[in-house]
Protein backbone atom coordinates (compact mmCIF):
# COMPACT_ATOMS: atom_id res chain seq x y z
CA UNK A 1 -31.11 -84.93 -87.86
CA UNK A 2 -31.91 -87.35 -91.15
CA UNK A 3 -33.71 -86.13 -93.66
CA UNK A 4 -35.39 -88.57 -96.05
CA UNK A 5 -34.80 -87.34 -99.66
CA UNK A 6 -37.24 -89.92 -101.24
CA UNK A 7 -40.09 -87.03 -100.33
CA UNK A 8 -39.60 -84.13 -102.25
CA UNK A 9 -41.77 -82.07 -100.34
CA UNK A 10 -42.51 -82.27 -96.20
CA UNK A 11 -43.41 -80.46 -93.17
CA UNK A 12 -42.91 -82.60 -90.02
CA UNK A 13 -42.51 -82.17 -86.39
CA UNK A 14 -39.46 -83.74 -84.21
CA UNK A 15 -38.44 -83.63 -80.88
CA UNK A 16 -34.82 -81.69 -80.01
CA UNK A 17 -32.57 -84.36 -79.04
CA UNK A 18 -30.72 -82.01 -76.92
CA UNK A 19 -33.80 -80.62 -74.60
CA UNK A 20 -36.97 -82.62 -76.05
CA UNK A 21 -38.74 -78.98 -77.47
CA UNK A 22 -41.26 -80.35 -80.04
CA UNK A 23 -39.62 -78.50 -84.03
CA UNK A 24 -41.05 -77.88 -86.63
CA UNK A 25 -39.00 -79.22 -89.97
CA UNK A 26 -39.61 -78.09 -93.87
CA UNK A 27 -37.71 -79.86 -95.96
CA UNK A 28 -37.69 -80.04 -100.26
CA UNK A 29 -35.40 -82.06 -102.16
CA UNK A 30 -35.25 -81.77 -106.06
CA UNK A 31 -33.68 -84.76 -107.61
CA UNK A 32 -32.30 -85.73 -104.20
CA UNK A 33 -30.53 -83.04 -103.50
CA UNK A 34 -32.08 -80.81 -100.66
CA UNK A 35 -32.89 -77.17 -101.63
CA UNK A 36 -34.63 -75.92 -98.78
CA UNK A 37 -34.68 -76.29 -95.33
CA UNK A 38 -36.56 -74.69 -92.30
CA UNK A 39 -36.46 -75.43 -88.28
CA UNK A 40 -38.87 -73.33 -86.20
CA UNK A 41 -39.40 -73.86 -82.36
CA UNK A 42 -43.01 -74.45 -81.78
CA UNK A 43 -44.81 -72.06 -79.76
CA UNK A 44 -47.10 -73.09 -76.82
């Protein structure tokens, strides 16, 4: 998975690449450097 650093702050949704299950990503970077990071499966 990439994660873009230039946004210090997102909440995104992104396919697995292993079984195509929609996730739910939570990223924050501060100065670049990322200091927080959450994957949850979406729920039907």
């Amino acid at each position: 998975m990439l994660l873009d650093s230039s946004i210090a702050k997102q909440s995104y949704v992104e396919d697995c690449e292993v079984c195509c299950n929609p996730i739910q990503v939570s990223v924050k970077f501060m100065s670049s450097e990322l200091t927080e990071f959450q994957a949850n499966r979406m729920e039907d």
